[in-house]
Protein backbone atom coordinates (compact mmCIF):
# COMPACT_ATOMS: atom_id res chain seq x y z
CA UNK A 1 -26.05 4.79 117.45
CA UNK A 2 -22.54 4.95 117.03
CA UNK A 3 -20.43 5.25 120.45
CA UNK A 4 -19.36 8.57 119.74
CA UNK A 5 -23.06 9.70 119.37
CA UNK A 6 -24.23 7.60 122.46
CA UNK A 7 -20.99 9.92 123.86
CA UNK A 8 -23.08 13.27 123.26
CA UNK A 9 -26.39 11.86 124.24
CA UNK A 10 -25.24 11.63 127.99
CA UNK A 11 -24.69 15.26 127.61
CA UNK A 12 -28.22 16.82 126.21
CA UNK A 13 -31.58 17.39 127.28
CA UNK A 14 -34.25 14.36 126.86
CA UNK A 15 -35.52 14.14 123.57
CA UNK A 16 -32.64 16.34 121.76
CA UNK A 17 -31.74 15.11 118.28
CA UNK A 18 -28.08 14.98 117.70
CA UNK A 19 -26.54 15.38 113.63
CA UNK A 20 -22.43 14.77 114.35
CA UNK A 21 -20.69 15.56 110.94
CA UNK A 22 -17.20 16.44 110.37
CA UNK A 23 -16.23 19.80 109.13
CA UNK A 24 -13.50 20.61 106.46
CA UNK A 25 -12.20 23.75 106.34
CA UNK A 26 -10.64 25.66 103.26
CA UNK A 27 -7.16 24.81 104.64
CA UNK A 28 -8.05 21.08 104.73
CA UNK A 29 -7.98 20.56 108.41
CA UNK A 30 -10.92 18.11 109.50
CA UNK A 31 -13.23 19.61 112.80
CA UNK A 32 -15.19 17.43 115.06
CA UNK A 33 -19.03 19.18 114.80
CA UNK A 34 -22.44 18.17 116.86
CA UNK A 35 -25.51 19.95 116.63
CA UNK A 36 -27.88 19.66 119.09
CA UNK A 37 -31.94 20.02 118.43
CA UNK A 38 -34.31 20.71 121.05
CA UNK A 39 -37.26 18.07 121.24
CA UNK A 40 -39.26 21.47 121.65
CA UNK A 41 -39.02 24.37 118.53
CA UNK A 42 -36.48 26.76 119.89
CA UNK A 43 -37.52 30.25 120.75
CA UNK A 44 -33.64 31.66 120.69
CA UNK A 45 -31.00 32.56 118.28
CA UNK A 46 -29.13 29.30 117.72
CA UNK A 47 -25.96 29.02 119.82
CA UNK A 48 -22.14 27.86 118.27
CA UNK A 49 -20.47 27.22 121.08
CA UNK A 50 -16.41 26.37 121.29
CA UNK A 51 -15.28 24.60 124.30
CA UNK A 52 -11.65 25.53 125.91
CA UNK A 53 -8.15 24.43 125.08
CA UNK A 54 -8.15 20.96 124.45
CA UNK A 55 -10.89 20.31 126.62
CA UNK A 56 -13.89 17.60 126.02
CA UNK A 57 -17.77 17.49 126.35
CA UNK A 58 -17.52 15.86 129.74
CA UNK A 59 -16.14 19.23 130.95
CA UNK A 60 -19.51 20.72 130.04
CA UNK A 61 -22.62 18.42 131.21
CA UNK A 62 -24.44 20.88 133.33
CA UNK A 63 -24.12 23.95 130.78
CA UNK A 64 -24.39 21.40 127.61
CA UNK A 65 -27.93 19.44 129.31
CA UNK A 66 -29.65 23.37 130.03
CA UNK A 67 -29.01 24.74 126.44
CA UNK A 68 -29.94 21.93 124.77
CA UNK A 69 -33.39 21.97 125.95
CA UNK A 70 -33.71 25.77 124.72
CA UNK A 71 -31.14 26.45 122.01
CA UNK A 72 -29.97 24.64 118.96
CA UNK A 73 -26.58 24.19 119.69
CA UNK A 74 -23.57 23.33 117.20
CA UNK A 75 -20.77 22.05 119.26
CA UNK A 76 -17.41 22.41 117.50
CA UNK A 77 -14.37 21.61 118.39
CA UNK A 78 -11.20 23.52 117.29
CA UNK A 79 -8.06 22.02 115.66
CA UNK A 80 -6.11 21.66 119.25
CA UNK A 81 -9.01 18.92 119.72
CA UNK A 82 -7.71 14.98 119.62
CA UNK A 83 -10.90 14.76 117.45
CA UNK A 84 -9.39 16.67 114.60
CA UNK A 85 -7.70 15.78 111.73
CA UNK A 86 -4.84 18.21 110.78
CA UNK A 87 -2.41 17.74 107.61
CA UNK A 88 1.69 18.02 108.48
CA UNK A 89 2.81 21.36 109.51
CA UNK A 90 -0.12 22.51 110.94
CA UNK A 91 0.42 25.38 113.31
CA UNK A 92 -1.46 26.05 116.46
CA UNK A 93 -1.41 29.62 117.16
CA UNK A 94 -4.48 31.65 118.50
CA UNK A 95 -4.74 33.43 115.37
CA UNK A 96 -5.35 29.76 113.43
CA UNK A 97 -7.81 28.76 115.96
CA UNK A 98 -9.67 32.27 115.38
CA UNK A 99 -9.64 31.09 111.29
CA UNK A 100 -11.01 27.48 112.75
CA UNK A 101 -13.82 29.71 114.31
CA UNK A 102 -14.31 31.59 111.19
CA UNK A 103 -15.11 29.43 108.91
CA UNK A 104 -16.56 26.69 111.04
CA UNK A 105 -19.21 29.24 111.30
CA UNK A 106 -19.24 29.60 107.73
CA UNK A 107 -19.69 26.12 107.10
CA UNK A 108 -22.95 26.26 109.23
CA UNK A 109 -26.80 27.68 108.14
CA UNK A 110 -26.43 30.30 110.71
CA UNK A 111 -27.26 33.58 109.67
CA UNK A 112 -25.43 37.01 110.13
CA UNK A 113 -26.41 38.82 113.51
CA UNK A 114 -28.69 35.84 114.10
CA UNK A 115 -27.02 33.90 116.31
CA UNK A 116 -24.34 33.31 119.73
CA UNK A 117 -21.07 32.96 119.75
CA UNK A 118 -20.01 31.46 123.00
CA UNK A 119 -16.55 30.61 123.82
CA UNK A 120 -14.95 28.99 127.06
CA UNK A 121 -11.11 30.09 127.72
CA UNK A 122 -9.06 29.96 124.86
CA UNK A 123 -12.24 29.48 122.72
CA UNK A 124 -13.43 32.73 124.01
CA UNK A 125 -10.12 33.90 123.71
CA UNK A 126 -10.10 32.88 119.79
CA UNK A 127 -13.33 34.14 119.38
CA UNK A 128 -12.23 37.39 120.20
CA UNK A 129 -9.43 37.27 117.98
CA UNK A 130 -11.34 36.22 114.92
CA UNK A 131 -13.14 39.70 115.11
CA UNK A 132 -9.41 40.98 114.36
CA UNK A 133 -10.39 40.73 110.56
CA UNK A 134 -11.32 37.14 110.00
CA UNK A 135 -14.89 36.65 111.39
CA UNK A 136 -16.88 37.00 108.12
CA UNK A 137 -20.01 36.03 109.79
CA UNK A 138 -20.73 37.93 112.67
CA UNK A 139 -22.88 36.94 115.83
CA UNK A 140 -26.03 38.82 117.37
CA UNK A 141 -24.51 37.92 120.93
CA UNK A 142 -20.44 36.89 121.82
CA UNK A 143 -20.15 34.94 125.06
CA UNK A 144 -17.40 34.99 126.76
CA UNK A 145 -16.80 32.48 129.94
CA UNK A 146 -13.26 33.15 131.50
CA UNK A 147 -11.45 34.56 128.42
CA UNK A 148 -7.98 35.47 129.31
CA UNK A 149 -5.77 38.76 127.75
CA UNK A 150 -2.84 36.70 128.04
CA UNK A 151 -1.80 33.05 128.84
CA UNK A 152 1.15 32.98 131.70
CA UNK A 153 2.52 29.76 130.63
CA UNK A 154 5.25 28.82 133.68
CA UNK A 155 8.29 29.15 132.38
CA UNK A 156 9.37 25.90 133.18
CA UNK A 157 6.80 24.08 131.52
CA UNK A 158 7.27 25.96 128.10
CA UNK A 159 10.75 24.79 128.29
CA UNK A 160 9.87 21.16 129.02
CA UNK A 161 7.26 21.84 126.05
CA UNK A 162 9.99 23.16 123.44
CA UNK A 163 12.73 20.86 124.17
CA UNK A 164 11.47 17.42 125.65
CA UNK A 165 7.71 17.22 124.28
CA UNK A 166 8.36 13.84 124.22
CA UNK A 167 8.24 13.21 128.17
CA UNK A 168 5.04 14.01 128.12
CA UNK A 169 2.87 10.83 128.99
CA UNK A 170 6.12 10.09 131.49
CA UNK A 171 5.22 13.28 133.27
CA UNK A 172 1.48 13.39 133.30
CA UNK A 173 1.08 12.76 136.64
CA UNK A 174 3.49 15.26 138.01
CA UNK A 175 1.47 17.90 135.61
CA UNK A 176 -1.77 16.97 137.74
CA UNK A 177 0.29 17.22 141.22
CA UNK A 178 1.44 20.74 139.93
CA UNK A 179 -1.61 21.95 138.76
CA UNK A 180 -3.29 20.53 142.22
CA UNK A 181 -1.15 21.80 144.53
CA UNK A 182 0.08 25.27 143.03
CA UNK A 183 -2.34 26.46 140.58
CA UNK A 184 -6.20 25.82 141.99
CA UNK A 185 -7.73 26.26 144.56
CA UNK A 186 -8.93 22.75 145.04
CA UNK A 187 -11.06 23.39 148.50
CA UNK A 188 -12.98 26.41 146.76
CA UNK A 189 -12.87 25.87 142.96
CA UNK A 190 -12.52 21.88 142.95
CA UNK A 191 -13.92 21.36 139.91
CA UNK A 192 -11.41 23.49 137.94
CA UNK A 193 -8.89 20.67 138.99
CA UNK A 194 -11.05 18.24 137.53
CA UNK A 195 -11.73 20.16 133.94
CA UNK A 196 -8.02 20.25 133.70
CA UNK A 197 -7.37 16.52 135.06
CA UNK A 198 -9.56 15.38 131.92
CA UNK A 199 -7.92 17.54 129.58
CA UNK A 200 -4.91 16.13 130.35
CA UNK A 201 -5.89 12.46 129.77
CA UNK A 202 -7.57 12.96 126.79
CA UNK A 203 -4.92 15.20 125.20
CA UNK A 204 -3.13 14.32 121.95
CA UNK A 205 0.33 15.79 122.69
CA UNK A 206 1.38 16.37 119.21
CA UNK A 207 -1.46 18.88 118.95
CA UNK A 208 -1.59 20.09 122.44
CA UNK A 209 1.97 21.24 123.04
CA UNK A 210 2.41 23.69 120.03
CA UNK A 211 -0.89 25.36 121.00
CA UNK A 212 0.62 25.91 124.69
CA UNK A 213 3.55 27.14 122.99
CA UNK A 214 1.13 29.25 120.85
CA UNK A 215 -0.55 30.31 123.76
CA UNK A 216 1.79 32.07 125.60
CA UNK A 217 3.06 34.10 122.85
CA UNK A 218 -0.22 35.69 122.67
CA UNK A 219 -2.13 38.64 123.94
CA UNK A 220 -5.43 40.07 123.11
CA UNK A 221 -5.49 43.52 124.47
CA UNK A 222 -5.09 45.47 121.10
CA UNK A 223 -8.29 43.00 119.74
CA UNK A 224 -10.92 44.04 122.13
CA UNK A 225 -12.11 47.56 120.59
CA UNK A 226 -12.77 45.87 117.32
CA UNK A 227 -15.49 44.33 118.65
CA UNK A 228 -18.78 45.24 117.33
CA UNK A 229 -21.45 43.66 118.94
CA UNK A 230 -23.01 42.99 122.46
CA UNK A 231 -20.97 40.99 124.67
CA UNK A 232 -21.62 39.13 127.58
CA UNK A 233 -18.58 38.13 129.87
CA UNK A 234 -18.76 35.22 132.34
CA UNK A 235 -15.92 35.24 135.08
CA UNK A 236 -14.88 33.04 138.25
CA UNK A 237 -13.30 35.56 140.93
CA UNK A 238 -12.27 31.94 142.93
CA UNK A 239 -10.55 30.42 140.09
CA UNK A 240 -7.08 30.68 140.31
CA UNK A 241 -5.69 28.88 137.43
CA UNK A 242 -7.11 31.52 135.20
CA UNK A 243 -6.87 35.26 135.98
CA UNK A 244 -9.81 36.80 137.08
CA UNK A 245 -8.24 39.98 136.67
CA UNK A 246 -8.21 39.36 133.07
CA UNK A 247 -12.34 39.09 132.33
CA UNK A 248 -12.67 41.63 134.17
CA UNK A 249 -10.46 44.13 132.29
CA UNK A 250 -11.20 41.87 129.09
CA UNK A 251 -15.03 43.30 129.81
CA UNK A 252 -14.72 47.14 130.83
CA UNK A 253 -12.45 47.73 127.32
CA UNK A 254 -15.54 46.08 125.45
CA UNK A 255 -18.50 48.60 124.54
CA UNK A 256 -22.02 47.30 124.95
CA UNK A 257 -20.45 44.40 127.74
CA UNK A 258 -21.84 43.31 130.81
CA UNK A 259 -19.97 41.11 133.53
CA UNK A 260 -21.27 38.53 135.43
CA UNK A 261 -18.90 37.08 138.29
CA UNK A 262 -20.14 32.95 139.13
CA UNK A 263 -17.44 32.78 141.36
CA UNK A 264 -16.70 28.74 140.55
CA UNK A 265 -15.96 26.67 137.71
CA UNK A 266 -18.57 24.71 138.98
CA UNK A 267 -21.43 26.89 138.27
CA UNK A 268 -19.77 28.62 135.26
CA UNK A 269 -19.47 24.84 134.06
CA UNK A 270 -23.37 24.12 134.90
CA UNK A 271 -26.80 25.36 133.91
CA UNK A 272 -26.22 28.66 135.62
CA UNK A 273 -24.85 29.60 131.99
CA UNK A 274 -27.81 29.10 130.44
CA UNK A 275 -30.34 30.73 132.95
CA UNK A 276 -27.76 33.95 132.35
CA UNK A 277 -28.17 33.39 128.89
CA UNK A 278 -31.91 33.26 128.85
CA UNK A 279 -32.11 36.27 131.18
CA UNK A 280 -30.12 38.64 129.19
CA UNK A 281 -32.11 37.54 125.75
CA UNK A 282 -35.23 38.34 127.28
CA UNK A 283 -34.44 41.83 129.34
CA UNK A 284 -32.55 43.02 126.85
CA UNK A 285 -34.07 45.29 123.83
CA UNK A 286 -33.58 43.81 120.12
């Protein structure tokens, strides 16, 4: 076992098999892929799930360990990822993560309206986009956990990001102080501090900067009736560093959605997810 693999094994039920494989997409850009087998035969739709901006697997123990022991799950991560491999000029838009998502899916033995689609923040976000004409595979169930309508970049940092990207690594630590002090709420929603604190030391810059840039250029409001299949949407009403405001909205312009508030990163981030998951898949006619 490789340490990468011994990586995703801390992060799985016991007795899950684990098949990591790198995925290359028609535009040659190189994905980082993991799918996760249940050591029992899985009852449930498999699940493709696409973590958050530039966020890792440690970010997602508690939800990762509880579908794993239910659900196949294919863990991909998008082109923003320091895992990816990305020829020169690559852009980092929304709209080219929504193509990652697209034909990541393709590349996959997942069947059409036989499977989940579940997205964290801007890989909810993307996921919604890709029904804007790209997703040529669709899902049976889209998941979406804190998707935002809009990313409210400060803009401060998108000026630091445009014109001195590299000060980044000199900076770090005053982007954690910020984030700390002005944009969680550390004594209710700790753990959001801590998703982002991670993100931040494992980010490649050269990638992670033109998707922030991408980010806040972007808004999915005109997306959201093209979407043709059940949704479930996950929010955090004590998360302040995204906008509540925004799942819920995201969810009452959705037909066929139902919103589910877990109030903390900390339980939207654990096995909560899956027990949700689970719940709706069985009450819930086919």
């Amino acid at each position: 076992m490789n340490k990468d693999e011994e990586r995703y094994h801390h992060h799985c039920a016991p007795g899950t098999k684990l098949e990591n494989r790198r995925i290359v997409l028609d535009n040659s850009i190189e994905l980082n892929s993991v799918k996760f087998i249940p050591a029992k035969e899985s009852q449930y739709p498999p699940v493709i799930f696409f973590p958050g901006f530039a966020s890792v697997i440690e970010n997602f123990r508690g939800t990762m360990t509880a579908l794993t022991e239910h659900f196949v799950v294919h863990y991909i991560e998008t082109r923003e990822k320091p895992t990816s491999i990305v020829p020169e000029n690559t852009t980092f838009d929304v709209r080219d993560i929504a193509s990652d998502i697209s034909m990541a899916i393709d590349s996959t033995e997942v069947k059409e309206r036989n499977y989940i689609l579940l997205g964290y923040s801007l890989g909810a976000t993307a996921a919604v986009e890709s029904f804007n004409s790209i997703l040529r595979k669709k899902p049976s169930l889209l998941v979406l956990i804190e998707p935002s309508g809009e990313f409210r970049v400060p803009s401060f940092g998108l000026f630091i990001a445009r014109y001195f990207p590299w000060t980044f690594y000199l900076i770090k630590p005053l982007i954690k102080f910020y984030i700390k002090t002005f944009r969680v709420n550390t004594k209710e929603d700790y753990e959001m501090y801590a998703i982002i604190r991670r993100i931040i030391d494992g980010a490649d810059p050269k990638k992670l900067i033109p998707t922030l840039i991408g980010m806040a250029k972007y808004h999915l409001w005109d997306v959201l009736g093209k979407i043709d299949v059940p949704v479930l949407v996950i929010g955090t009403s004590h998360d302040t560093f995204h906008n509540l405001d925004d799942a819920k909205e995201i969810s009452s312009k959705i037909k066929n959605c139902i919103y589910i508030d877990l109030v903390t990163n900390k339980r939207s981030h654990s096995h909560e997810v899956c027990d949700l998951l689970i719940k709706y898949l069985k009450e819930t006619p086919k």
